[in-house]
PDB file of N, CA and C in Angstrom:
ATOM      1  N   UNK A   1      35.078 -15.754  -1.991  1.00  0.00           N
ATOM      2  CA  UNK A   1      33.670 -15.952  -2.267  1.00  0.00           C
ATOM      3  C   UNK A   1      33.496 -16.380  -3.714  1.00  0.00           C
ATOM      4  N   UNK A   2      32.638 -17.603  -4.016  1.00  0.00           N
ATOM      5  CA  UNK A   2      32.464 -17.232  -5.534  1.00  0.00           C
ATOM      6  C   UNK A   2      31.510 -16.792  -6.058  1.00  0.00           C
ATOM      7  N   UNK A   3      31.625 -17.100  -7.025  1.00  0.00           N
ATOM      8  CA  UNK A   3      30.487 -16.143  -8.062  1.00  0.00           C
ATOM      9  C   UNK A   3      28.997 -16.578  -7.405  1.00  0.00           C
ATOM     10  N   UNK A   4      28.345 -17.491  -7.277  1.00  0.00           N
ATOM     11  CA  UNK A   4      27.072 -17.561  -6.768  1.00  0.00           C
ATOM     12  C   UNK A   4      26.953 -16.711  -5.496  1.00  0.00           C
ATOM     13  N   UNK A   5      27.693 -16.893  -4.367  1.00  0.00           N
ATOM     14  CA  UNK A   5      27.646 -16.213  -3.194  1.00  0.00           C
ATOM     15  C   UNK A   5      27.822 -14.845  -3.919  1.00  0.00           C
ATOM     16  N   UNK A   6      28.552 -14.084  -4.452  1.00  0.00           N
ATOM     17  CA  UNK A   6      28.924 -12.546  -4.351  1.00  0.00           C
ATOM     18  C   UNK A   6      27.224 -12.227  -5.467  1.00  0.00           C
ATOM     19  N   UNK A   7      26.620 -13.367  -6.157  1.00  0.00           N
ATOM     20  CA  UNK A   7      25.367 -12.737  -7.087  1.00  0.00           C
ATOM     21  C   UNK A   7      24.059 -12.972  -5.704  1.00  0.00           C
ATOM     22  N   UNK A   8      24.260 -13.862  -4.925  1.00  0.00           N
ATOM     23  CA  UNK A   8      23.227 -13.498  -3.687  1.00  0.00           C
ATOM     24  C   UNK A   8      23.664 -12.449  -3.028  1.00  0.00           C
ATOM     25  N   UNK A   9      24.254 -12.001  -2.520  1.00  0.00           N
ATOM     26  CA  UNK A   9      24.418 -10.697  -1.992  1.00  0.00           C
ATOM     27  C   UNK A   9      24.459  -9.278  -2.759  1.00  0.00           C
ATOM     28  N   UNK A  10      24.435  -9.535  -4.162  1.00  0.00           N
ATOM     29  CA  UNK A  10      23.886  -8.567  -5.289  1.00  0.00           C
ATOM     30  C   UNK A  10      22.328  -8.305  -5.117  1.00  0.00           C
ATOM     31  N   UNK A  11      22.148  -9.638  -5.100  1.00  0.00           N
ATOM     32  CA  UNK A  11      20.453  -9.681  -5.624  1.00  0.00           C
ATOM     33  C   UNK A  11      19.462  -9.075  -4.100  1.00  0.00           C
ATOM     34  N   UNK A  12      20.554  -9.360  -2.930  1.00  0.00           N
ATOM     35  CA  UNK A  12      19.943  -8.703  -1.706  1.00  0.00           C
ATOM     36  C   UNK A  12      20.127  -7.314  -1.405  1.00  0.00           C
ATOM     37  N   UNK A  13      21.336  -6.688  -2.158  1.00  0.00           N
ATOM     38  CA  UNK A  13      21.311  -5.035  -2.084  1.00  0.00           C
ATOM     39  C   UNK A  13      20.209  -4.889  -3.076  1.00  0.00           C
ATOM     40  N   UNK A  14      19.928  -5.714  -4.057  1.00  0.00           N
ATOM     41  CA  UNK A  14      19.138  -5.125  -4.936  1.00  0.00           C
ATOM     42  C   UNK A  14      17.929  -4.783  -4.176  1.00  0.00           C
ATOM     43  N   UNK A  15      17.577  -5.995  -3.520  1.00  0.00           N
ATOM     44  CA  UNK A  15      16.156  -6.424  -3.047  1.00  0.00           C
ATOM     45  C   UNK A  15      15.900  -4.911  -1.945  1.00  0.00           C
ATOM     46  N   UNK A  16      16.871  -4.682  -0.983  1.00  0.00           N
ATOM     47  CA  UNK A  16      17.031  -3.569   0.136  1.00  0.00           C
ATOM     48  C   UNK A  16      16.603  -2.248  -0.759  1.00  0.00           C
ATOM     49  N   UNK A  17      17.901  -2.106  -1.766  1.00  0.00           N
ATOM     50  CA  UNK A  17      17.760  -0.544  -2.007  1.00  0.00           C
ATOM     51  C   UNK A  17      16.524  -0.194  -2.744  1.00  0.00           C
ATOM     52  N   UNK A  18      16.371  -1.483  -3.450  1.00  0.00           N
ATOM     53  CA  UNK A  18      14.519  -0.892  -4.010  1.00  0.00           C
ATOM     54  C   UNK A  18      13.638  -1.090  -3.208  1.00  0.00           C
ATOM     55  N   UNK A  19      13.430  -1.412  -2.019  1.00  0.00           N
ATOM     56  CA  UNK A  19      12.508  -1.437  -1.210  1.00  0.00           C
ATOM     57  C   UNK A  19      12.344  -0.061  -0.725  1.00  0.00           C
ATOM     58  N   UNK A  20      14.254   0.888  -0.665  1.00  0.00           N
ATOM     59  CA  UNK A  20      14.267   1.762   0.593  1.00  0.00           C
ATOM     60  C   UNK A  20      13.417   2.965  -0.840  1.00  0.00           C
ATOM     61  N   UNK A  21      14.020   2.562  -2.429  1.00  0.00           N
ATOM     62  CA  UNK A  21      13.841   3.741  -3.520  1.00  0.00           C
ATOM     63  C   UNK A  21      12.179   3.484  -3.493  1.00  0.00           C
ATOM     64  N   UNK A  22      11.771   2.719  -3.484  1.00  0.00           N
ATOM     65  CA  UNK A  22      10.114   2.470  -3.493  1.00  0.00           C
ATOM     66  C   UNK A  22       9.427   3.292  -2.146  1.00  0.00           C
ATOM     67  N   UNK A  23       9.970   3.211  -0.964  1.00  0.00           N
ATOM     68  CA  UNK A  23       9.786   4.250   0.522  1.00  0.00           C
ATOM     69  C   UNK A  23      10.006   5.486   0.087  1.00  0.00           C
ATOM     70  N   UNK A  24      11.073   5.585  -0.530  1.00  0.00           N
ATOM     71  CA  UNK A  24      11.085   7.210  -0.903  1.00  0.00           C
ATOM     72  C   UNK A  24      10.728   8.010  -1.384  1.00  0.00           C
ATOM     73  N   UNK A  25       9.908   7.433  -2.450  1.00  0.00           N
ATOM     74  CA  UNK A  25       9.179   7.777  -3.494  1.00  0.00           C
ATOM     75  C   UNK A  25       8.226   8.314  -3.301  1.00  0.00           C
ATOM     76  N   UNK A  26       7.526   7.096  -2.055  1.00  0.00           N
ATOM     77  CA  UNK A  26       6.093   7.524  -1.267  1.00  0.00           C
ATOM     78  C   UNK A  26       6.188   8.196  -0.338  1.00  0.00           C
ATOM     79  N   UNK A  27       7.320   8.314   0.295  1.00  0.00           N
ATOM     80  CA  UNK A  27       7.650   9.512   1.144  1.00  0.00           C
ATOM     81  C   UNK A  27       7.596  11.167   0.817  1.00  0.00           C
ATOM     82  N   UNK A  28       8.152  11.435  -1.148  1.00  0.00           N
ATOM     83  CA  UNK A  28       7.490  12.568  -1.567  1.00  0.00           C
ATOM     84  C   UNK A  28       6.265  12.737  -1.887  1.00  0.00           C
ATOM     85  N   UNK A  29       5.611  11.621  -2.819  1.00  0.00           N
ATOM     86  CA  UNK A  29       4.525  11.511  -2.810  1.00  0.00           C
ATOM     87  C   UNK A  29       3.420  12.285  -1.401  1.00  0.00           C
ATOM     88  N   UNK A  30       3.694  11.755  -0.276  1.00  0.00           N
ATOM     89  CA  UNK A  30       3.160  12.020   1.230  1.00  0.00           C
ATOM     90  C   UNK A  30       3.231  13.655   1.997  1.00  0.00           C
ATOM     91  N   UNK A  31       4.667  13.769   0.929  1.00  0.00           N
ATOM     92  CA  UNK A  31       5.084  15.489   1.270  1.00  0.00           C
ATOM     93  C   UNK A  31       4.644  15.980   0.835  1.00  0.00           C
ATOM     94  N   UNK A  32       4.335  16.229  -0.413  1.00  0.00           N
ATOM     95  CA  UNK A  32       3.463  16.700  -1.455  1.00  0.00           C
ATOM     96  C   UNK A  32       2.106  16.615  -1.286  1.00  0.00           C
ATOM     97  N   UNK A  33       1.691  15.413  -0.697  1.00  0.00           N
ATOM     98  CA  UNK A  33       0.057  16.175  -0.829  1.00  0.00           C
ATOM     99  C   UNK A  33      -0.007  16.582   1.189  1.00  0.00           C
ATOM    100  N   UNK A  34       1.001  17.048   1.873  1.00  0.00           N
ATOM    101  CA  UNK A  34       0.868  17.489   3.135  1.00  0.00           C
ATOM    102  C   UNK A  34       1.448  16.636   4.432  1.00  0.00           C
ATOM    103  N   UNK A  35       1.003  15.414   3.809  1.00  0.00           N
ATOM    104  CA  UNK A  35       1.187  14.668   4.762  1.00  0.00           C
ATOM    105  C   UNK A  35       2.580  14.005   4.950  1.00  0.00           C
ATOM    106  N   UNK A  36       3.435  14.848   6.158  1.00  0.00           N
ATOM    107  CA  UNK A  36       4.449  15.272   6.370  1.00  0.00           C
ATOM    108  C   UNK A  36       4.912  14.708   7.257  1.00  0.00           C
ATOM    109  N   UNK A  37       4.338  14.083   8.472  1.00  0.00           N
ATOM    110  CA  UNK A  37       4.492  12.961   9.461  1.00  0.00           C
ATOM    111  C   UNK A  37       4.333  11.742   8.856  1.00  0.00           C
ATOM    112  N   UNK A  38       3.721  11.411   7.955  1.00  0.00           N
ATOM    113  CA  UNK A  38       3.927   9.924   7.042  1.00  0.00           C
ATOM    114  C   UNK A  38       4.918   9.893   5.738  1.00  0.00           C
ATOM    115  N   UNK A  39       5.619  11.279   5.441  1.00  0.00           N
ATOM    116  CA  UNK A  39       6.752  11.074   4.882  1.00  0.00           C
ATOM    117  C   UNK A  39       7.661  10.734   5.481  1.00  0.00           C
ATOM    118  N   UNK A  40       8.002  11.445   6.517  1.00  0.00           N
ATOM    119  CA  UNK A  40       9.141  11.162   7.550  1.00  0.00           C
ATOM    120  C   UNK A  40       9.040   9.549   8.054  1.00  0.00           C
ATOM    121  N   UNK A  41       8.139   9.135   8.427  1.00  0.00           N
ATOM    122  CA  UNK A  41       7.875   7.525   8.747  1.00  0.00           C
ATOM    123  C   UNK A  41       8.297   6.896   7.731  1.00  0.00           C
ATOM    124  N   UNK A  42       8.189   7.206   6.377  1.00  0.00           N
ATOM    125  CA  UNK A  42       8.497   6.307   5.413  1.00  0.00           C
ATOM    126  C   UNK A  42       9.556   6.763   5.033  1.00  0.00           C
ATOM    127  N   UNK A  43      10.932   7.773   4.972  1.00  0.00           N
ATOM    128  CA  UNK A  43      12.068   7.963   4.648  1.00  0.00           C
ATOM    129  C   UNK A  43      12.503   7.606   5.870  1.00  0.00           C
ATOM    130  N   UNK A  44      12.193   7.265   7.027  1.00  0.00           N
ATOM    131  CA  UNK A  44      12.933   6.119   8.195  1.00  0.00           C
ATOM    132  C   UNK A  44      12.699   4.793   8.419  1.00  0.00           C
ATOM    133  N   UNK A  45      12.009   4.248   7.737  1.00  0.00           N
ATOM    134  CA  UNK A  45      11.541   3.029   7.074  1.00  0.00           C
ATOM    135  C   UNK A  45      12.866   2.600   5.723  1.00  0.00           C
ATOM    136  N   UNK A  46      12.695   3.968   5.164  1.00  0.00           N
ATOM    137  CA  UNK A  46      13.975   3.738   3.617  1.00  0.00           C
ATOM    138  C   UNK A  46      15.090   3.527   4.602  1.00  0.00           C
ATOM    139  N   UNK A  47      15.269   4.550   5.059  1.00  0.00           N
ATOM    140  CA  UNK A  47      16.728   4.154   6.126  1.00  0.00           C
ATOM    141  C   UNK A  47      17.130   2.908   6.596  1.00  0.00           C
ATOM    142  N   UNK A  48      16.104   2.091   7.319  1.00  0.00           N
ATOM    143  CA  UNK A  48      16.429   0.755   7.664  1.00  0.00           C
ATOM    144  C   UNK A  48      16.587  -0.224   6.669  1.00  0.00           C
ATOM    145  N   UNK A  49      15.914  -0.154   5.458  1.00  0.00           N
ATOM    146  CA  UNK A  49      16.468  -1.122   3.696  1.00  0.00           C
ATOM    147  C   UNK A  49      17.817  -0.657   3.886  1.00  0.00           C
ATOM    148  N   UNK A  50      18.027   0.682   3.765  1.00  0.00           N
ATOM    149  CA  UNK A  50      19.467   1.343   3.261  1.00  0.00           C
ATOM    150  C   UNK A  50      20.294   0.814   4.406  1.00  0.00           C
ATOM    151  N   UNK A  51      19.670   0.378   5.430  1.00  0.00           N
ATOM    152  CA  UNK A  51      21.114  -0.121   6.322  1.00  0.00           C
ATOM    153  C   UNK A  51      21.058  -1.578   6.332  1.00  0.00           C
ATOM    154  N   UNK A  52      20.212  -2.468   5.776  1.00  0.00           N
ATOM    155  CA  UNK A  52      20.088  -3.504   5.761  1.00  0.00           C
ATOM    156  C   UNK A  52      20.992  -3.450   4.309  1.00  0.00           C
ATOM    157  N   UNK A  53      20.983  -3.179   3.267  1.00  0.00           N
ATOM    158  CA  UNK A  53      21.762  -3.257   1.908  1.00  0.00           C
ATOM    159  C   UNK A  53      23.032  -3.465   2.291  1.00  0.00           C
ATOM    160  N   UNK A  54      23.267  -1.672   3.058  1.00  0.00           N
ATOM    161  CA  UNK A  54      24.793  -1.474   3.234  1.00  0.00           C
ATOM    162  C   UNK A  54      25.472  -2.457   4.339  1.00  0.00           C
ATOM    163  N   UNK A  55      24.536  -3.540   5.298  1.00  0.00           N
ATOM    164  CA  UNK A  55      25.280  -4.513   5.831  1.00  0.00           C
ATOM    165  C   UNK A  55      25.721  -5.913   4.916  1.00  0.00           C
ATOM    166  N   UNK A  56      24.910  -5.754   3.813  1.00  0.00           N
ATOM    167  CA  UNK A  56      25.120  -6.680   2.614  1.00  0.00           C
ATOM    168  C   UNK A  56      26.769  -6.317   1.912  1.00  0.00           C
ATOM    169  N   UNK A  57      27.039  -5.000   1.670  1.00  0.00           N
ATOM    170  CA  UNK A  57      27.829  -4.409   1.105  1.00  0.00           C
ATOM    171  C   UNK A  57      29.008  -4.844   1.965  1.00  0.00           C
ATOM    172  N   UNK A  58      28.870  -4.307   3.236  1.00  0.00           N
ATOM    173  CA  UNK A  58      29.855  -3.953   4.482  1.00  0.00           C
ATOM    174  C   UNK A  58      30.525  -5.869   4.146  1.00  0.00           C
ATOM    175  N   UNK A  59      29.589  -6.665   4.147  1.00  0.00           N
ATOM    176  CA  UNK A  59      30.433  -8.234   4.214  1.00  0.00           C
ATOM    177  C   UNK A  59      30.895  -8.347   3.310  1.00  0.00           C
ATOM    178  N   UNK A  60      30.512  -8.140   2.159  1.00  0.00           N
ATOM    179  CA  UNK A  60      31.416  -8.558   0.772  1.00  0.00           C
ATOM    180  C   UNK A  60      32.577  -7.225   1.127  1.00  0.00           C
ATOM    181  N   UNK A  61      32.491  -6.166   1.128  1.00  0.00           N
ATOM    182  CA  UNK A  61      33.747  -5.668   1.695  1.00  0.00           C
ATOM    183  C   UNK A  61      34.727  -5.978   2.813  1.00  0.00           C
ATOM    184  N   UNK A  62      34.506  -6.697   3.422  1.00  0.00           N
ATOM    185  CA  UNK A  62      35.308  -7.121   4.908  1.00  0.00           C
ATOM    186  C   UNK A  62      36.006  -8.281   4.407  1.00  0.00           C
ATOM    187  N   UNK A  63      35.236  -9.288   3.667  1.00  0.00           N
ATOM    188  CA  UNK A  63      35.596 -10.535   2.927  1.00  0.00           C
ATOM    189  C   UNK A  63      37.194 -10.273   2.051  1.00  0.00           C
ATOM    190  N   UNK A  64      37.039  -9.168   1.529  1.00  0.00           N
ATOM    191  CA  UNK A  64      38.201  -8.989   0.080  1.00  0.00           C
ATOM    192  C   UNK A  64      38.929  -8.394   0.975  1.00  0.00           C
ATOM    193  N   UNK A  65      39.035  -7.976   1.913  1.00  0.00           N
ATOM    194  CA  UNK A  65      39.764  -7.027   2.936  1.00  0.00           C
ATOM    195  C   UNK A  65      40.658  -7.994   3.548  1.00  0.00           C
ATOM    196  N   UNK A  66      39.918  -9.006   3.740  1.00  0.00           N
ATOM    197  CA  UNK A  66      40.527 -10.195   4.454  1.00  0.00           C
ATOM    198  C   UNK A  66      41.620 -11.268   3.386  1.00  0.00           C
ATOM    199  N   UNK A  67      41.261 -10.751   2.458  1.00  0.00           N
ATOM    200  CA  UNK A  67      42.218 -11.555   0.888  1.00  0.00           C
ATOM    201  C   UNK A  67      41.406 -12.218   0.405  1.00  0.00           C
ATOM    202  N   UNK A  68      40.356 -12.605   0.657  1.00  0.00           N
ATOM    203  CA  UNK A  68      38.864 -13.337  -0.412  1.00  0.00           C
ATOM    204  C   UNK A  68      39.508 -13.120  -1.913  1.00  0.00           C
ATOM    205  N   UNK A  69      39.166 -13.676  -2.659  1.00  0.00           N
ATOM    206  CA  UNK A  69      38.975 -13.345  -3.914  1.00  0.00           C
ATOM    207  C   UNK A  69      37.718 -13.532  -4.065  1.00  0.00           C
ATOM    208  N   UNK A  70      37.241 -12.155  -4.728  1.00  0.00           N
ATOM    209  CA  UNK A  70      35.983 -12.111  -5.293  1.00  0.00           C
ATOM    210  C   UNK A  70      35.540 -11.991  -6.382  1.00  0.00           C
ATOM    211  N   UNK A  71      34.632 -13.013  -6.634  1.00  0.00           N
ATOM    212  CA  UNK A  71      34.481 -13.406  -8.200  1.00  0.00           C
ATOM    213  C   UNK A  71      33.302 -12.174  -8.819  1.00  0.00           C
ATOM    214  N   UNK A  72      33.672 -11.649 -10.390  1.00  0.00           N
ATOM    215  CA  UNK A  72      32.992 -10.771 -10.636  1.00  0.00           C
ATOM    216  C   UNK A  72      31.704 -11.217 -10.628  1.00  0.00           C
ATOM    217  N   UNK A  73      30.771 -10.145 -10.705  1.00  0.00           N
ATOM    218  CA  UNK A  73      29.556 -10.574 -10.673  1.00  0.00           C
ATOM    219  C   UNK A  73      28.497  -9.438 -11.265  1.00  0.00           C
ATOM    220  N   UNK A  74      27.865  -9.224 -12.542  1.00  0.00           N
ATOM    221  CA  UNK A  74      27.283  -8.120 -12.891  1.00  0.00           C
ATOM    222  C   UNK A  74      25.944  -7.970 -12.282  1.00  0.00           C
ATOM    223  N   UNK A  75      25.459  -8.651 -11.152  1.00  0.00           N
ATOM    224  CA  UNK A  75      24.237  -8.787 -10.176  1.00  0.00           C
ATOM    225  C   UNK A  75      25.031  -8.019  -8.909  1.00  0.00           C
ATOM    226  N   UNK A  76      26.237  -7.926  -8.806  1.00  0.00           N
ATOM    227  CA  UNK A  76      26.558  -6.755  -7.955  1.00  0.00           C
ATOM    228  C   UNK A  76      27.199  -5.650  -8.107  1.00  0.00           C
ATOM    229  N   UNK A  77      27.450  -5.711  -9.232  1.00  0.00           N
ATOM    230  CA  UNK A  77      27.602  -4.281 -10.086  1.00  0.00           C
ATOM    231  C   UNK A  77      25.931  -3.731 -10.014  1.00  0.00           C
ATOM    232  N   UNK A  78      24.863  -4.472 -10.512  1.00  0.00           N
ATOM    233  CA  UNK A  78      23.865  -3.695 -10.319  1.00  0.00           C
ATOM    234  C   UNK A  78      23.163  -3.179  -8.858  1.00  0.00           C
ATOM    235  N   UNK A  79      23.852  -4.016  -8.131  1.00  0.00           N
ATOM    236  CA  UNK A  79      23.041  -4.104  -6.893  1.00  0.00           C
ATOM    237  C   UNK A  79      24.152  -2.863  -6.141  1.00  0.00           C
ATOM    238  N   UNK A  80      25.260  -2.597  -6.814  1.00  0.00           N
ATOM    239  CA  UNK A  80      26.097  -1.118  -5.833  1.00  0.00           C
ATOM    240  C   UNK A  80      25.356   0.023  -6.552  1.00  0.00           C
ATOM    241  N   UNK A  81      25.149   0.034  -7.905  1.00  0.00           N
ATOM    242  CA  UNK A  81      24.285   1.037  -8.713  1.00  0.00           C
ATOM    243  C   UNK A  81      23.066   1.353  -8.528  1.00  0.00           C
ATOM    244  N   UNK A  82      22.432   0.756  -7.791  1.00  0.00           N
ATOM    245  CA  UNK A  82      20.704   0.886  -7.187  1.00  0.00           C
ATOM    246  C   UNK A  82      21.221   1.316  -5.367  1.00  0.00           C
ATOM    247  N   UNK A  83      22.367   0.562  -4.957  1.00  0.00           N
ATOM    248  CA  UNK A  83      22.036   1.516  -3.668  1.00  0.00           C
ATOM    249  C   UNK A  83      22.906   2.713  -3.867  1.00  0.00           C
ATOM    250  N   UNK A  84      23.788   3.054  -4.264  1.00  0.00           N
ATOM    251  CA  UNK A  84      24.369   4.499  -4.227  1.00  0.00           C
ATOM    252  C   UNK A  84      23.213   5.552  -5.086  1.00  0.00           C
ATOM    253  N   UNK A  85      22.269   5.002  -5.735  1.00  0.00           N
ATOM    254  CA  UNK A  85      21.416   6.089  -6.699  1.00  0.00           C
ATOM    255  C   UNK A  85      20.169   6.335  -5.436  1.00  0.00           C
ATOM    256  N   UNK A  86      20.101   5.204  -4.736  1.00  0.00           N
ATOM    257  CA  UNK A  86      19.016   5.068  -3.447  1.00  0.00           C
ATOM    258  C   UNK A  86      19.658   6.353  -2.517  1.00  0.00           C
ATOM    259  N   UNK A  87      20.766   5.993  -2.296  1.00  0.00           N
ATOM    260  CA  UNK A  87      21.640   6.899  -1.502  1.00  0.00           C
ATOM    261  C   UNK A  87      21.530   8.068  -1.652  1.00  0.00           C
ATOM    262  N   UNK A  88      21.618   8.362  -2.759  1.00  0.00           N
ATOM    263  CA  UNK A  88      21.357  10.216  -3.596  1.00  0.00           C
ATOM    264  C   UNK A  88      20.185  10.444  -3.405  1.00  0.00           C
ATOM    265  N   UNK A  89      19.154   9.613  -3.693  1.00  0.00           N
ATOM    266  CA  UNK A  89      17.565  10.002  -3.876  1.00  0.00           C
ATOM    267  C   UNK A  89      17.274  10.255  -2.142  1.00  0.00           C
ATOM    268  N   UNK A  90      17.864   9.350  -1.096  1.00  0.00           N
ATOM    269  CA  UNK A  90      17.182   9.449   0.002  1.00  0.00           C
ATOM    270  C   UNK A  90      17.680  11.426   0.654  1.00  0.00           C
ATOM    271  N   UNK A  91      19.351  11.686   0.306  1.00  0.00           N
ATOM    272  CA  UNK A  91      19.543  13.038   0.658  1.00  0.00           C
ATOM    273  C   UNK A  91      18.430  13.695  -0.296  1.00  0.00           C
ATOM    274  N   UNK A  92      18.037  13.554  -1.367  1.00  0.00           N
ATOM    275  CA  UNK A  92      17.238  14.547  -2.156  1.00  0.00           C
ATOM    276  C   UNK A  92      16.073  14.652  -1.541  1.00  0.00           C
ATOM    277  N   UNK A  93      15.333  13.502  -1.030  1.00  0.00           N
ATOM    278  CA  UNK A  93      13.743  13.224  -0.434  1.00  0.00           C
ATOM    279  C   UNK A  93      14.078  14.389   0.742  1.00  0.00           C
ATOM    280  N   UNK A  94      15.363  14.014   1.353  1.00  0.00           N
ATOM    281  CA  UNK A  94      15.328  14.482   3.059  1.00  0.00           C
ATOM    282  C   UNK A  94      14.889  16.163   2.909  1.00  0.00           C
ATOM    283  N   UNK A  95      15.653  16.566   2.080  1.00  0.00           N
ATOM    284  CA  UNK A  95      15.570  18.597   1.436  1.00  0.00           C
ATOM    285  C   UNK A  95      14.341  18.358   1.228  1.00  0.00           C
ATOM    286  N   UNK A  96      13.731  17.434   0.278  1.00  0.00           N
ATOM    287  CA  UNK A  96      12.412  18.134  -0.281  1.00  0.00           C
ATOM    288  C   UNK A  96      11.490  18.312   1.168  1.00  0.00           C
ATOM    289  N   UNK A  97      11.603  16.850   1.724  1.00  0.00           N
ATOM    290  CA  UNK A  97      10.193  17.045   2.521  1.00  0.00           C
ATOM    291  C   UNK A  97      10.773  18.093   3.487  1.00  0.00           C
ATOM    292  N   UNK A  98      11.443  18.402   3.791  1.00  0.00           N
ATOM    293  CA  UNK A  98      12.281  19.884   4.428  1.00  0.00           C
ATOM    294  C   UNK A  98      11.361  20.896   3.927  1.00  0.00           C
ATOM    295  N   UNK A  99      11.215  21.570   2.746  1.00  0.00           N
ATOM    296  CA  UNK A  99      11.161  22.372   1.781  1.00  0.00           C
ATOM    297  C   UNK A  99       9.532  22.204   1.883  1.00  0.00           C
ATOM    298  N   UNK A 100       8.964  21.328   1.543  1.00  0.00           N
ATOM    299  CA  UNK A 100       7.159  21.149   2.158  1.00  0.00           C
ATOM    300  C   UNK A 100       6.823  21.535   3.443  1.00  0.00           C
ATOM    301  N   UNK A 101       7.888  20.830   4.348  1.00  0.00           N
ATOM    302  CA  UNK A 101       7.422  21.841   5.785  1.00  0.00           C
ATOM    303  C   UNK A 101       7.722  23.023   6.131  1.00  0.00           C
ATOM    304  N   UNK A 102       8.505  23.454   5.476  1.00  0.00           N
ATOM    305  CA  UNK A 102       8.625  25.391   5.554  1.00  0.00           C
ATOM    306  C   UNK A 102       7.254  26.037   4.830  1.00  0.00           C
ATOM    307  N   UNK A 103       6.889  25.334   3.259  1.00  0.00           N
ATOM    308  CA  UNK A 103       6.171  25.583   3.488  1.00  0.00           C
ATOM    309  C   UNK A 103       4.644  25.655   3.588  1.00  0.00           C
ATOM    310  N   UNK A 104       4.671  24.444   4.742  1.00  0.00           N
ATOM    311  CA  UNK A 104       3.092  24.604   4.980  1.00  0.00           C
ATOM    312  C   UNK A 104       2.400  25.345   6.250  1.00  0.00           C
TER     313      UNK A 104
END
């Protein structure tokens, strides 16, 4: 792959995991003031960015697997650093809004 191809598929985890970190956000937001059936809608909403990213990921991994050489690219260095931090935030959302429905 070269460098342009491996910075479009940067710029599309980017595009995914902040869509799913922007869902999640509003998903506590939603827990927090009660509304607990529209968090859950929107941390399964994040889920589908987060699996749309990680099919971004999954090809540039299958590619180098296959002997690709892949050209560096600091647009996918940022774009693995926004979905693995997405990744953490979505287990953190999942406890909290947990933790709102116990107790409301």
């Amino acid at each position: 792959m070269n460098r342009e191809e491996v910075q479009l598929l940067g710029f599309e985890i980017v595009a995914y995991a902040g869509d799913a970190r922007s869902k999640l956000l509003e998903a506590l937001t939603a827990a927090k003031n009660g509304e607990l059936d529209k968090a859950e809608q929107l941390a399964e909403e994040a889920n589908e960015c987060i699996a749309n990213a990680h099919k971004a990921q999954t090809s540039l991994l299958a590619k180098e697997a296959q002997g690709d050489d892949i050209a560096y690219s600091v647009t996918m260095m940022h774009g693995q650093d926004h979905l693995m931090t997405t990744l953490l935030l979505k287990d953190l959302i999942k406890h909290l809004i947990e933790l709102y429905r116990r107790g409301s």
